[in-house]
Protein backbone atom coordinates (compact mmCIF):
# COMPACT_ATOMS: atom_id res chain seq x y z
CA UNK A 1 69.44 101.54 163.19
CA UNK A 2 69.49 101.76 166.81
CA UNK A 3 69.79 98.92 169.37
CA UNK A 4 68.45 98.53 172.97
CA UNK A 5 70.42 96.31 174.65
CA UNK A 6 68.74 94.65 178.33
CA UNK A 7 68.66 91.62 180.64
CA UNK A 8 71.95 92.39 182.53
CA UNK A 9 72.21 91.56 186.21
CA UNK A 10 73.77 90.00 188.87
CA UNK A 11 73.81 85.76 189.23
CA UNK A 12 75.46 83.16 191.00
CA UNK A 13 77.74 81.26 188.96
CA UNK A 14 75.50 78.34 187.84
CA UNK A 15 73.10 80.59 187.25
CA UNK A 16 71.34 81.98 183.80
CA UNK A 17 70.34 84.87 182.55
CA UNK A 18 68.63 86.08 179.17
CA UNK A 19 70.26 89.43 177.28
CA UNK A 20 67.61 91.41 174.87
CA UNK A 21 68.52 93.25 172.16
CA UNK A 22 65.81 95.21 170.32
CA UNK A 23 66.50 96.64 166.57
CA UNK A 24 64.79 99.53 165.45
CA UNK A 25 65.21 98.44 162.03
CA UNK A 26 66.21 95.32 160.19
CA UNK A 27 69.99 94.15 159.06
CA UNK A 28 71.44 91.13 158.07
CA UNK A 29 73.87 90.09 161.05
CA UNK A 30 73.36 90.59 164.88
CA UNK A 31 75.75 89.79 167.27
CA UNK A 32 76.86 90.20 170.89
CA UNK A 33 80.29 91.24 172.61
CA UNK A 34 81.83 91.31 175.82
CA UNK A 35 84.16 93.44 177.17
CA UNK A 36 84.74 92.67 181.23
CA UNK A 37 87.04 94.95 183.26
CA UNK A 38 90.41 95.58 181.69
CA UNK A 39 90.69 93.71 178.62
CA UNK A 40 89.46 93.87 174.98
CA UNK A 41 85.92 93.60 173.93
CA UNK A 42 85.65 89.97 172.46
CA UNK A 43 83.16 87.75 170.80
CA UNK A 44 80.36 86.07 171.74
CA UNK A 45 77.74 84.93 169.39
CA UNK A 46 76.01 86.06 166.18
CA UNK A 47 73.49 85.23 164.04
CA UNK A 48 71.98 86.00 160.49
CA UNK A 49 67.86 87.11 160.12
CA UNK A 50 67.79 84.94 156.74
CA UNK A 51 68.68 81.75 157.49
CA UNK A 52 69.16 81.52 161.20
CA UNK A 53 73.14 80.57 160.79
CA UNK A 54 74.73 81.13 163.70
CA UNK A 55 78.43 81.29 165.55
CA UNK A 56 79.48 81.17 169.24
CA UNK A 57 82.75 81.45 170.61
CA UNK A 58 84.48 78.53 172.10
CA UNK A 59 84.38 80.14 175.37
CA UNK A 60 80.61 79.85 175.59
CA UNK A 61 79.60 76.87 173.58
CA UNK A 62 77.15 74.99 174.91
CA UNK A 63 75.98 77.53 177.62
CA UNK A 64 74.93 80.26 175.64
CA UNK A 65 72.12 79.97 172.90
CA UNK A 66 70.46 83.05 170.40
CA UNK A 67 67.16 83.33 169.47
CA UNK A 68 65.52 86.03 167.69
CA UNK A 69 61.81 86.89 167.13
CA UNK A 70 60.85 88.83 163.87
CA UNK A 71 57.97 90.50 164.94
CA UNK A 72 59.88 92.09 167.25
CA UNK A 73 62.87 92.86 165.54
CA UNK A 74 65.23 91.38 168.92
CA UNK A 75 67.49 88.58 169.76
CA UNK A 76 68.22 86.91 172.83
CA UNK A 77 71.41 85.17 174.26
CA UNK A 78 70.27 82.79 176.73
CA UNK A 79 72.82 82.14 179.11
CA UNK A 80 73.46 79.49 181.16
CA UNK A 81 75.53 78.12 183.76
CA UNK A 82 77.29 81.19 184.22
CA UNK A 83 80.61 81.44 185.49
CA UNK A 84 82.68 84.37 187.53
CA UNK A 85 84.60 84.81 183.88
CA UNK A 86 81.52 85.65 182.30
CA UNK A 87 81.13 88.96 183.86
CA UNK A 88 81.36 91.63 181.58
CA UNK A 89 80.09 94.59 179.63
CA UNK A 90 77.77 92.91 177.07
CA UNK A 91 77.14 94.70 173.71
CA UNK A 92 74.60 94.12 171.20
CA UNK A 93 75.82 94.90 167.56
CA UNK A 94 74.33 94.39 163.77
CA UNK A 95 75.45 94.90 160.41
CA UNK A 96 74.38 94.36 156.51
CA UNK A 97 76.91 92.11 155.64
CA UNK A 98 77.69 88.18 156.83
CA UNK A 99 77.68 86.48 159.69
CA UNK A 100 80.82 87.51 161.66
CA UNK A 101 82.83 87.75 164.55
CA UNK A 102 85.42 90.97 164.13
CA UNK A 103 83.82 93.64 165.48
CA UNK A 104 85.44 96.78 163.55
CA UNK A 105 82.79 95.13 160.70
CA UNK A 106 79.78 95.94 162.81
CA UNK A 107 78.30 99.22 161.90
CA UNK A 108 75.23 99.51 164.76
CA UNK A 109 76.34 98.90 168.33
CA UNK A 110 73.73 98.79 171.23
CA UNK A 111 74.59 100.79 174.91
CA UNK A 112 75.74 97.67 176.96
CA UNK A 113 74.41 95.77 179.87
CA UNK A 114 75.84 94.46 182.36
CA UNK A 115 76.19 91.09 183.92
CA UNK A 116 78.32 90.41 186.87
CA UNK A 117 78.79 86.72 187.87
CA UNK A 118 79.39 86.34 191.53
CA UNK A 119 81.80 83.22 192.80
């Protein structure tokens, strides 16, 4: 499977912005992760195809939303008010089994876009 990660950019803090991520094929779990400058790639959200469960991490809660469209084979991550924190390296991942949020599990990682948050 190969992912094609987009949507990255540069946005005031308030701001949104929406992340693609196109499959080439389908799994079971898709998720996103963040790695910003110096630190460890964390968790963001994921979601299953089957029954549209879902996870987000605390951090983003309330700001950032998935949606997916079959035909298409890609999720989105709608983000919203955007802070300076948010900026980061943002990976697209998938996998055959659950819904998770440890990334080692992830077998199909996407090439990364970037979104910078400006103050």
């Amino acid at each position: 499977v190969q992912l094609q990660a987009s949507g990255g950019g540069l946005v005031q803090a308030g701001g949104s912005l929406r992340l693609s991520c196109a499959a080439s094929g389908r799994t079971r779990s898709m998720a996103w992760f963040r790695q910003a400058p110096g630190k460890e790639r964390e968790f963001v959200a994921a979601m299953t195809w089957s029954d549209r469960g879902t996870h987000y991490a605390d951090s983003v809660k309330g700001r950032f939303t998935l949606s997916s469209d079959d035909a298409k084979n890609t999720v989105y991550l709608q983000m919203n008010s955007l802070k300076p924190e948010d900026t980061a390296v943002y990976y697209c991942a998938a996998k055959t089994g659950s819904l998770g949020w440890i990334d080692r599990y992830y077998e199909w990682w996407g090439q990364g876009t970037l979104v910078t948050v400006s103050s």
